[in-house]
C-alpha atoms as a PDB file:
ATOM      1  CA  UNK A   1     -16.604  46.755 -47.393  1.00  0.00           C
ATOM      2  CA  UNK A   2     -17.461  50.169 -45.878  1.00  0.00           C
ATOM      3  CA  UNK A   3     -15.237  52.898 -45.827  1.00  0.00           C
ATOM      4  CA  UNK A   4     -16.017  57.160 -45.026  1.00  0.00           C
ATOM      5  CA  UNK A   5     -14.212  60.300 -44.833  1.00  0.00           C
ATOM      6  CA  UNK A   6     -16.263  63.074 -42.430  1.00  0.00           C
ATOM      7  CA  UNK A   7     -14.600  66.544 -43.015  1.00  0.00           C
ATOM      8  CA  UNK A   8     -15.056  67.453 -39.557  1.00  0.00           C
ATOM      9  CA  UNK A   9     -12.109  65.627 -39.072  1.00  0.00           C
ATOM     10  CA  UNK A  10      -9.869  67.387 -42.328  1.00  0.00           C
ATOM     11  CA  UNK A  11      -9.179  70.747 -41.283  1.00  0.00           C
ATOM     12  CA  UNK A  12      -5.965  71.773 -42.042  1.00  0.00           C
ATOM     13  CA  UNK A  13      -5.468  73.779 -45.491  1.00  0.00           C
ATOM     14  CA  UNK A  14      -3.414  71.864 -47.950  1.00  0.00           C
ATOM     15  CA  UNK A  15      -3.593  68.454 -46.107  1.00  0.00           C
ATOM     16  CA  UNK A  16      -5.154  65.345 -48.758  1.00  0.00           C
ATOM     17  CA  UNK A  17      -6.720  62.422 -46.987  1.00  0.00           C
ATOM     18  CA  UNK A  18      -7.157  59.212 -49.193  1.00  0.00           C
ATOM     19  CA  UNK A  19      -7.741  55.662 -48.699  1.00  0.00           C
ATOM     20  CA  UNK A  20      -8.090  52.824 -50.843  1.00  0.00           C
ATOM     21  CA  UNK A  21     -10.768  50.232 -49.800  1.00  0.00           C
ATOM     22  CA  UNK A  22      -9.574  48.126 -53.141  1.00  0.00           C
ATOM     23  CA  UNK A  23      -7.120  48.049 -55.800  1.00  0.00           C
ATOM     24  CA  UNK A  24      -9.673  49.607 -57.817  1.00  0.00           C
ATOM     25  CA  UNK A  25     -11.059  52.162 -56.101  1.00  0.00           C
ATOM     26  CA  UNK A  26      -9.979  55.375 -54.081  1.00  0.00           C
ATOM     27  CA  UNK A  27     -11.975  57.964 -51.924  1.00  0.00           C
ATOM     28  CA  UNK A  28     -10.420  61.198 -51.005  1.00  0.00           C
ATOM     29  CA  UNK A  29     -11.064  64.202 -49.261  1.00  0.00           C
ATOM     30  CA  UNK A  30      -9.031  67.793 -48.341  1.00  0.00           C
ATOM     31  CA  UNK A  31     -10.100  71.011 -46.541  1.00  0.00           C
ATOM     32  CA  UNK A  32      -9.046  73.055 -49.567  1.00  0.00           C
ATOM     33  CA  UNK A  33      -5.599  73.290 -51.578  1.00  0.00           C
ATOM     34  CA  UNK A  34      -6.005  76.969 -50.526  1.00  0.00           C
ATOM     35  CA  UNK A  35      -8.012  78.838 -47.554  1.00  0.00           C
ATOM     36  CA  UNK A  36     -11.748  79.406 -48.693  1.00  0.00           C
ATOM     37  CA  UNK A  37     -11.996  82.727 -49.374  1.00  0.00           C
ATOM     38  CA  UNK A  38     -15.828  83.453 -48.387  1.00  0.00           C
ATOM     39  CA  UNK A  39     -17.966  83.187 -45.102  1.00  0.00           C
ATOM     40  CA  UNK A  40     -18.095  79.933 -43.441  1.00  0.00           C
ATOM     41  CA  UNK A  41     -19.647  78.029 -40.645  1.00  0.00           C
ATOM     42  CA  UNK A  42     -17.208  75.202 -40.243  1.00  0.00           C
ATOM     43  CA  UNK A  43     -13.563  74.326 -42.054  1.00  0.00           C
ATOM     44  CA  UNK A  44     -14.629  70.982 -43.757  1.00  0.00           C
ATOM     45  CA  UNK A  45     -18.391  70.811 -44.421  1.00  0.00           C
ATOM     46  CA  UNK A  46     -17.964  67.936 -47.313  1.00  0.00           C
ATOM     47  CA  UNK A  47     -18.360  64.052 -46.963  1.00  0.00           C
ATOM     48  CA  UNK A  48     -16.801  60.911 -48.885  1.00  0.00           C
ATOM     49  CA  UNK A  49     -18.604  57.123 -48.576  1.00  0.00           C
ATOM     50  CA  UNK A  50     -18.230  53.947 -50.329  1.00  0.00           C
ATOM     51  CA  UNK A  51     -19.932  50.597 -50.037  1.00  0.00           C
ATOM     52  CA  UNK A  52     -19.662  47.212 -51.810  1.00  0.00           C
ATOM     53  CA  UNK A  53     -21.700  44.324 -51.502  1.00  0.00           C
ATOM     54  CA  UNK A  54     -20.521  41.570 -54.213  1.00  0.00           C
ATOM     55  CA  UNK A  55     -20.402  43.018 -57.864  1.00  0.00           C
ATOM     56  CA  UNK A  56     -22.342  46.401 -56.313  1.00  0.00           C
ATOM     57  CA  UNK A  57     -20.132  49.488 -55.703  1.00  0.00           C
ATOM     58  CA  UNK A  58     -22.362  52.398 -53.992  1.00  0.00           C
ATOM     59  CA  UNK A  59     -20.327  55.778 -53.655  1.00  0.00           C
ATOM     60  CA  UNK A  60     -21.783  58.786 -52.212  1.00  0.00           C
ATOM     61  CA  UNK A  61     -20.897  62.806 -51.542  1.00  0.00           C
ATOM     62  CA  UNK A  62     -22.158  65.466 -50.202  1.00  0.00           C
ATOM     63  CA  UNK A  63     -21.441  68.472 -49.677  1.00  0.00           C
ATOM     64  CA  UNK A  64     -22.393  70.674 -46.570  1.00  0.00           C
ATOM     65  CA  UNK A  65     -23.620  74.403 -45.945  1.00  0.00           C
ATOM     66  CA  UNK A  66     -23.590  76.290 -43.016  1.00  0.00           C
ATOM     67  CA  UNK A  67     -22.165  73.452 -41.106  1.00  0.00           C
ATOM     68  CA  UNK A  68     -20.812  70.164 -41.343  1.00  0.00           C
ATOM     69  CA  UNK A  69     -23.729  68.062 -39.408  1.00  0.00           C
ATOM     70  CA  UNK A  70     -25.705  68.340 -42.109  1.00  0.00           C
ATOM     71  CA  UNK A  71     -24.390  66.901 -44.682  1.00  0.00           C
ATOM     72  CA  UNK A  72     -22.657  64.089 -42.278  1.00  0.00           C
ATOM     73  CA  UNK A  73     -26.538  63.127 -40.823  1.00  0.00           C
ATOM     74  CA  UNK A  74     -27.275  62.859 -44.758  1.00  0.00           C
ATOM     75  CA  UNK A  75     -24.913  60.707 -45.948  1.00  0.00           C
ATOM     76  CA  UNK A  76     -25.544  58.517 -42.408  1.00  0.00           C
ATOM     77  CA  UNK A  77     -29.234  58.323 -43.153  1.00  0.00           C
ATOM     78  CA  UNK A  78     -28.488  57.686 -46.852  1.00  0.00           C
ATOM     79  CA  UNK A  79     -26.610  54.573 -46.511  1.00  0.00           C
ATOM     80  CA  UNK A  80     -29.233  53.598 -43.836  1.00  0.00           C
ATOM     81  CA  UNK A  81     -31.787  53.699 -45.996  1.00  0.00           C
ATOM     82  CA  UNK A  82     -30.242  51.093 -48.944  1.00  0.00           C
ATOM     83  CA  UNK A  83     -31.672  48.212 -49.669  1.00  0.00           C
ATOM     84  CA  UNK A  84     -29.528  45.754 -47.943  1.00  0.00           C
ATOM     85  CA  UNK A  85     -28.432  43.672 -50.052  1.00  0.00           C
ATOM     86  CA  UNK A  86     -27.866  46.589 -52.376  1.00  0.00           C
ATOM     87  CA  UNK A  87     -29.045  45.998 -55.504  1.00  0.00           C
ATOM     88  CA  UNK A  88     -27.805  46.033 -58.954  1.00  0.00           C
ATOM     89  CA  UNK A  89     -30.079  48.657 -60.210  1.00  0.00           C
ATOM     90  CA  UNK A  90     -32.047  51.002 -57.731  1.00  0.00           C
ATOM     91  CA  UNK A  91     -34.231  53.023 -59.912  1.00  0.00           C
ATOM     92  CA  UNK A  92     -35.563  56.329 -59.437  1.00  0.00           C
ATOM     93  CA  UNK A  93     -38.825  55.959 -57.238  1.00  0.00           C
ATOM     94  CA  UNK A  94     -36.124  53.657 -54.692  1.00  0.00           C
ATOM     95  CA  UNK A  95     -34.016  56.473 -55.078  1.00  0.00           C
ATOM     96  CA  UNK A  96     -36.724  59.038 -54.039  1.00  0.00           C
ATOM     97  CA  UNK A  97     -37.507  57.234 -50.921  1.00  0.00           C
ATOM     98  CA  UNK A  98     -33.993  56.567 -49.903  1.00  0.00           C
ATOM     99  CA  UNK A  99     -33.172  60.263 -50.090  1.00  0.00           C
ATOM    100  CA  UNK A 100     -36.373  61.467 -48.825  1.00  0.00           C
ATOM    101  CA  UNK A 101     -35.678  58.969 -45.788  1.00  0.00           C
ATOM    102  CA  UNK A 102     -32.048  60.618 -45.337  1.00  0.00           C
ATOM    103  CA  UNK A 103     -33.607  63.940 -45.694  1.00  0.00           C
ATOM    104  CA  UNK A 104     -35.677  63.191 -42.229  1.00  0.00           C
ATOM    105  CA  UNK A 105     -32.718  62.152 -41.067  1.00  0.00           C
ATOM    106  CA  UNK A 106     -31.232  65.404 -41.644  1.00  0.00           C
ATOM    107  CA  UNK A 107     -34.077  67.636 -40.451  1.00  0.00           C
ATOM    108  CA  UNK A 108     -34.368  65.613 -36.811  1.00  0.00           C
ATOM    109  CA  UNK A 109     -30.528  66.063 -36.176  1.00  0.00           C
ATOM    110  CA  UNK A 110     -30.740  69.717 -37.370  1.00  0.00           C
ATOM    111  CA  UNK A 111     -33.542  70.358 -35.055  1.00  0.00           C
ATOM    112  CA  UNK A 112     -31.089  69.316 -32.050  1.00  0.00           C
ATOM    113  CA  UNK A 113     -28.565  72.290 -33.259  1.00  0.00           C
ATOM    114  CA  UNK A 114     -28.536  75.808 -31.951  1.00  0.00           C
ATOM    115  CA  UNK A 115     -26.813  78.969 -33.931  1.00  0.00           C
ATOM    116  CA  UNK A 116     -25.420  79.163 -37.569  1.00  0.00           C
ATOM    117  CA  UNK A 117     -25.817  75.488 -37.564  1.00  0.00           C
ATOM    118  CA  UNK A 118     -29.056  75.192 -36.934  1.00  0.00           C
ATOM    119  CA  UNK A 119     -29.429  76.263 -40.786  1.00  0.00           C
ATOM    120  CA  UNK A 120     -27.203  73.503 -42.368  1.00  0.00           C
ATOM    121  CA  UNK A 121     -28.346  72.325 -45.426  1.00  0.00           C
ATOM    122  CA  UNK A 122     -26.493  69.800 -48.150  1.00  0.00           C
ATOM    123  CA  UNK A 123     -26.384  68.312 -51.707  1.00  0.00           C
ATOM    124  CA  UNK A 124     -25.482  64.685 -51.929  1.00  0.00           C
ATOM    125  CA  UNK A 125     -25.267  62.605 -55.228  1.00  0.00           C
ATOM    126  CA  UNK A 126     -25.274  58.363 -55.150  1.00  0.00           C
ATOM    127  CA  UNK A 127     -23.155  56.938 -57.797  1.00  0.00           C
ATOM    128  CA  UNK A 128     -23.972  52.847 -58.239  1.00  0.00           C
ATOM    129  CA  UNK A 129     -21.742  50.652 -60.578  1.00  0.00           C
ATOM    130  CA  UNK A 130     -23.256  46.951 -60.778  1.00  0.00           C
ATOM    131  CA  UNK A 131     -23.621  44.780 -63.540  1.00  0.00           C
ATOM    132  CA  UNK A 132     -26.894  43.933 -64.561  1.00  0.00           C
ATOM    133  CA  UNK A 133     -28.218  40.221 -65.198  1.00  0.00           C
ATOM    134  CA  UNK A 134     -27.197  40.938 -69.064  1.00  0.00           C
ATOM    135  CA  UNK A 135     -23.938  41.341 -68.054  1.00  0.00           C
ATOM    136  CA  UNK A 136     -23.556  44.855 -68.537  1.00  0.00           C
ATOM    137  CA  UNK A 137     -21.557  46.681 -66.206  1.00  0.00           C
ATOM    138  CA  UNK A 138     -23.783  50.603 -65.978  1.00  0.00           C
ATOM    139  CA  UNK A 139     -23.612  53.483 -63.698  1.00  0.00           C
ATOM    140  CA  UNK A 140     -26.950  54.851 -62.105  1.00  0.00           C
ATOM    141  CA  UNK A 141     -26.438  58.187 -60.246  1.00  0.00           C
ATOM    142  CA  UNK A 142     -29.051  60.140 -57.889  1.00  0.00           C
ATOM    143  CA  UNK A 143     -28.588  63.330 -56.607  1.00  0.00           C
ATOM    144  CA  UNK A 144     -30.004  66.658 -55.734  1.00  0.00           C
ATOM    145  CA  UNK A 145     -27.913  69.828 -55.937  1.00  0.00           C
ATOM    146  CA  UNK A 146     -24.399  70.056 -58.051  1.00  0.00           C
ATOM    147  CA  UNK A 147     -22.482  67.350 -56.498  1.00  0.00           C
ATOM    148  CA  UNK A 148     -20.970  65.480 -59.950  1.00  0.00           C
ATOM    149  CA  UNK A 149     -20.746  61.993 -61.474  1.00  0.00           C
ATOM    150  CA  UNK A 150     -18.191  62.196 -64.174  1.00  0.00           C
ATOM    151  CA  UNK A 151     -16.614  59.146 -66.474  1.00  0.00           C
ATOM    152  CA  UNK A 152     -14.202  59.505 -68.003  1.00  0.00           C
ATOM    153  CA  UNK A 153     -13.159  57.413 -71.118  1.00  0.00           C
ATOM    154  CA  UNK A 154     -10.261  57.607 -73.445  1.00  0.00           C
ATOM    155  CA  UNK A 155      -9.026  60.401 -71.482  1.00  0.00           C
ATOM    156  CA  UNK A 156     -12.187  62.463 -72.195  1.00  0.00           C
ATOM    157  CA  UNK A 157     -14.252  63.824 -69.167  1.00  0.00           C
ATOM    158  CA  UNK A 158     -18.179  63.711 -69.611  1.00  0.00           C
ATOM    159  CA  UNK A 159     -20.171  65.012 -66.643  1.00  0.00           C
ATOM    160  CA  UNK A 160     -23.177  62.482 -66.089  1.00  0.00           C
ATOM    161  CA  UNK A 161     -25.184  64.466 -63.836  1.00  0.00           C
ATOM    162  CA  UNK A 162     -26.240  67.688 -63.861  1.00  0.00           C
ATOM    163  CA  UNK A 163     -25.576  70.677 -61.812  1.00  0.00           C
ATOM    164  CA  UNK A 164     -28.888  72.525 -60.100  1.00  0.00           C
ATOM    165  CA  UNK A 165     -28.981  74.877 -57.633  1.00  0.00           C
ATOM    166  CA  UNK A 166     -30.580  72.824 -54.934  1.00  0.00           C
ATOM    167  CA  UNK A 167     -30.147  71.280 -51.119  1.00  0.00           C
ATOM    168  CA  UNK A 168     -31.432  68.820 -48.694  1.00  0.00           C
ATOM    169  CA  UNK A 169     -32.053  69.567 -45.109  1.00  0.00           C
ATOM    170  CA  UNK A 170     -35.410  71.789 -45.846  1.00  0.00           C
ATOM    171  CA  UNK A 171     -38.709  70.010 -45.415  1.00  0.00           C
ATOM    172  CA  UNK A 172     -39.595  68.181 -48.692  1.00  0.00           C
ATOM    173  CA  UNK A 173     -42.602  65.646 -49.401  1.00  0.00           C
ATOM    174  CA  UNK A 174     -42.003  62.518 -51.218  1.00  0.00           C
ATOM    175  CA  UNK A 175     -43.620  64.322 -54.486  1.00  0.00           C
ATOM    176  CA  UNK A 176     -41.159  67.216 -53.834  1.00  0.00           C
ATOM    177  CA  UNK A 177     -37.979  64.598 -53.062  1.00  0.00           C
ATOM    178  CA  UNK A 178     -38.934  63.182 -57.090  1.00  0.00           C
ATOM    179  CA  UNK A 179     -39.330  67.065 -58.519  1.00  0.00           C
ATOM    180  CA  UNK A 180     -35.731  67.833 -57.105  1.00  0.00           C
ATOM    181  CA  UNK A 181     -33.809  64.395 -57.791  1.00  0.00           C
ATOM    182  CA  UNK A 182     -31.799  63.866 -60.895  1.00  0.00           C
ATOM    183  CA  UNK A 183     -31.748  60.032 -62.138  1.00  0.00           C
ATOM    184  CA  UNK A 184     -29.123  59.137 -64.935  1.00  0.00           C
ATOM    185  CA  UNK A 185     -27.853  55.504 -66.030  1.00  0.00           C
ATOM    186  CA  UNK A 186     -25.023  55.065 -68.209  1.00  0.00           C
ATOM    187  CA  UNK A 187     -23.345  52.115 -69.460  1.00  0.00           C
ATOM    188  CA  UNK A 188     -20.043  51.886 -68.962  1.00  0.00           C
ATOM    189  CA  UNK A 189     -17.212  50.073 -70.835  1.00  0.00           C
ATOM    190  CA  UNK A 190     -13.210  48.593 -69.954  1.00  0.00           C
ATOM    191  CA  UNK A 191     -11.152  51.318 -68.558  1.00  0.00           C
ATOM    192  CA  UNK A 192     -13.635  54.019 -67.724  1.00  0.00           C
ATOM    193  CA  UNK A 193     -12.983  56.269 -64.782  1.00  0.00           C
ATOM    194  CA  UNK A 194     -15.824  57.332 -62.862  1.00  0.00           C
ATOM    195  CA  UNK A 195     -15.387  60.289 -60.604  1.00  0.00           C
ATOM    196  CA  UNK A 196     -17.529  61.430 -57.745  1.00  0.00           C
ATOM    197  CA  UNK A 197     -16.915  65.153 -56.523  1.00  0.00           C
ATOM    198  CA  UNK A 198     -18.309  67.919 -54.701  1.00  0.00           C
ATOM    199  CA  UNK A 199     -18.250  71.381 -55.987  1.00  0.00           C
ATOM    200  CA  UNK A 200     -14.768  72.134 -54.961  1.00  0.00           C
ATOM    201  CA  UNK A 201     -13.683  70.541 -57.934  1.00  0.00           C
ATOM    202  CA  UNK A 202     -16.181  71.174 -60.722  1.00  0.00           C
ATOM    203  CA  UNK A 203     -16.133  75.073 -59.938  1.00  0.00           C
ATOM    204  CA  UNK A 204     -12.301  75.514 -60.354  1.00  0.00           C
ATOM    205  CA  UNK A 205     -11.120  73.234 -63.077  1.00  0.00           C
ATOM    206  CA  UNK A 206     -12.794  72.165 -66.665  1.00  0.00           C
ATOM    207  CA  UNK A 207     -14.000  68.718 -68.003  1.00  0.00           C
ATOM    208  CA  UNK A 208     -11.612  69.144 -70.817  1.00  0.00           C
ATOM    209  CA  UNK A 209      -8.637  69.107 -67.726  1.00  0.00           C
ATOM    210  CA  UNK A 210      -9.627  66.788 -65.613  1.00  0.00           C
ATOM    211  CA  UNK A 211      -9.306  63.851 -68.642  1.00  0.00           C
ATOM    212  CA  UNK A 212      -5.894  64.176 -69.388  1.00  0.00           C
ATOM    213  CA  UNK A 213      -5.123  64.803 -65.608  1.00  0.00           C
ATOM    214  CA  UNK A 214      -5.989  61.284 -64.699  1.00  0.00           C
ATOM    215  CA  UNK A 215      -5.895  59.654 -67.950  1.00  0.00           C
ATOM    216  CA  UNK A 216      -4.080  56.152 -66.919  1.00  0.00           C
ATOM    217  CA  UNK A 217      -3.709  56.120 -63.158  1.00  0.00           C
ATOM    218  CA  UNK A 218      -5.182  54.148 -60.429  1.00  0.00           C
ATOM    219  CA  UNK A 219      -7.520  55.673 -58.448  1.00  0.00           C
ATOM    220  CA  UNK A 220      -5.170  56.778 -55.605  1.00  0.00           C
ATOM    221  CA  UNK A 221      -3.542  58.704 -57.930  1.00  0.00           C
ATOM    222  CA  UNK A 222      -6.118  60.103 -59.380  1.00  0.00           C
ATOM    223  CA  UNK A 223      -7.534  61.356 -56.298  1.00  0.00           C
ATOM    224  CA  UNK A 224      -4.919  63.181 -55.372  1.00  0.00           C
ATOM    225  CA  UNK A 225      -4.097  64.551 -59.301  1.00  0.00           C
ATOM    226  CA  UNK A 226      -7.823  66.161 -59.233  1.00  0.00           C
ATOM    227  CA  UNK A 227      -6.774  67.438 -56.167  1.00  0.00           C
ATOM    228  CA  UNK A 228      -3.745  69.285 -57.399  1.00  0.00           C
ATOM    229  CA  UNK A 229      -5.770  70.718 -60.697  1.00  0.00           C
ATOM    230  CA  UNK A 230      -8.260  72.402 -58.357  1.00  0.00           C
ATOM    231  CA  UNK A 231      -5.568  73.645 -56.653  1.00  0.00           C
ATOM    232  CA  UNK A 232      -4.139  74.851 -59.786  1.00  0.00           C
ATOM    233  CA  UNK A 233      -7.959  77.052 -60.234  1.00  0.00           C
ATOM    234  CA  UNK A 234      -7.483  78.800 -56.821  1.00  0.00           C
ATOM    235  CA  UNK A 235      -9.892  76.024 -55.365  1.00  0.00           C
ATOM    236  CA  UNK A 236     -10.644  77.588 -51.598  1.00  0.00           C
ATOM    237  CA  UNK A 237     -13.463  75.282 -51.135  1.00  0.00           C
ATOM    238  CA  UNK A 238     -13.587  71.572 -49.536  1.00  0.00           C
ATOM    239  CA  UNK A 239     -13.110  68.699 -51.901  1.00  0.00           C
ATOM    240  CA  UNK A 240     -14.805  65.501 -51.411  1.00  0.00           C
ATOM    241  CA  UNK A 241     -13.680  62.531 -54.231  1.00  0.00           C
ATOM    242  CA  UNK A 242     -14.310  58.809 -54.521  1.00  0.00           C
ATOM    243  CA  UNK A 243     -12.423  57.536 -58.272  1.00  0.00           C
ATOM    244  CA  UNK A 244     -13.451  53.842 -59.318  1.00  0.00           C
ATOM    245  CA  UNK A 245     -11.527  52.301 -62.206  1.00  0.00           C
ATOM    246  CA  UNK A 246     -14.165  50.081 -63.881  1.00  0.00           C
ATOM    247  CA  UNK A 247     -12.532  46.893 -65.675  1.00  0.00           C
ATOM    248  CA  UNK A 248     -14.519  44.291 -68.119  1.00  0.00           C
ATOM    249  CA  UNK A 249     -13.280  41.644 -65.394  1.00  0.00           C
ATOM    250  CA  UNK A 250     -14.397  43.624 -62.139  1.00  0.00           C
ATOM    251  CA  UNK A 251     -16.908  45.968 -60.736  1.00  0.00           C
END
């Protein structure tokens, strides 16, 4: 099961696209509640992917500069570059090569671009949710820039990632790919919430919102709850979401 949302087709302010690949999981994605309210290449820059395979759920965002083709040929030569089958844990130096591969990716269809483009550059962060052959269920995110993995459990919001001020589209080594890449992997437990964003979320609401804002919804709601609390902050930014409700009996 493969579903994506490209903002270069979400331009209209206001408008919430969501769709729900399974009971159990939502991806989302809006132009902004409000108009952005800085310089801008394109309206919708952002991008919104999910894959399953079995018991592995893969979600991935990014989030575009200057452009939406970059962060759309990222998140294309991400998934590309999986392991097919994917597995249940990827581990960092996997990780590395998968977004170092993407980042190629990137730089040959930026080459192709003329004007303002032609400068499009992108974080992206990879969210996997497996179980491991213990029987675990654990989330492993990778990710360079300040795209964010949050779970939230008992209504509490804990950000899993880390923000950094970095992009992808630039030429970076393999060594350089492992210096910018953040690698986490938490364990996760019956009724956690894990939430995949881009930046027009994080920067215009707080962790200590978003719990209670989706505390005991399914993920379609959820989507579109986060949603309305950036818009709430003033968001004028794209918003790219994927929401997975984890379960002791599912993914």
């Amino acid at each position: 099961m493969d579903a994506i949302l490209l903002g270069r087709d979400f331009t209209d302010v206001g408008v919430v696209e969501v769709l729900t690949p399974a009971d159990d999981l939502a991806i989302g994605i809006t132009r902004g509640p409000h108009p952005k309210r800085y310089e801008y290449v394109d309206p919708n820059e952002d991008v919104v992917a999910v894959v399953r395979e079995g018991g592995v759920t893969a979600l991935v965002v990014a989030d575009g500069h200057n452009g939406h083709e970059g962060s759309h040929a990222l998140v294309d030569g991400l998934l590309d570059a999986l392991p097919d089958p994917l597995p249940a844990r990827l581990d960092k130096r996997p990780a590395v090569i998968a977004f170092h591969q993407a980042n190629e990716h990137m730089r040959a269809v930026r080459r192709q671009l003329t004007g303002p483009n032609r400068g499009t550059r992108s974080t992206m962060v990879l969210a996997i949710v497996a179980r491991g052959d213990d029987g675990a269920a654990a989330l492993e995110t990778a990710g360079v820039g300040d795209s964010a993995v949050i779970v939230v459990r008992d209504g509490v919001a804990t950000q899993v990632t880390r923000d950094r001020h970095r992009f992808m589209g630039d030429r970076l080594s393999a060594p350089e790919m492992a210096g910018s890449l953040d690698h986490t992997v938490t364990e996760l437990v019956d009724g956690d919430l894990v939430v995949v964003a881009s930046d027009g979320l994080t920067n215009f609401t707080h962790l200590d919102a978003i719990g209670p804002a989706v505390a005991g919804l399914a993920p379609k709601a959820a989507v579109r709850a986060l949603v309305d609390l950036a818009g709430q902050g003033g968001a004028g930014d794209n918003i790219a979401l994927a929401v997975l409700a984890h379960t002791a009996r599912g993914t």
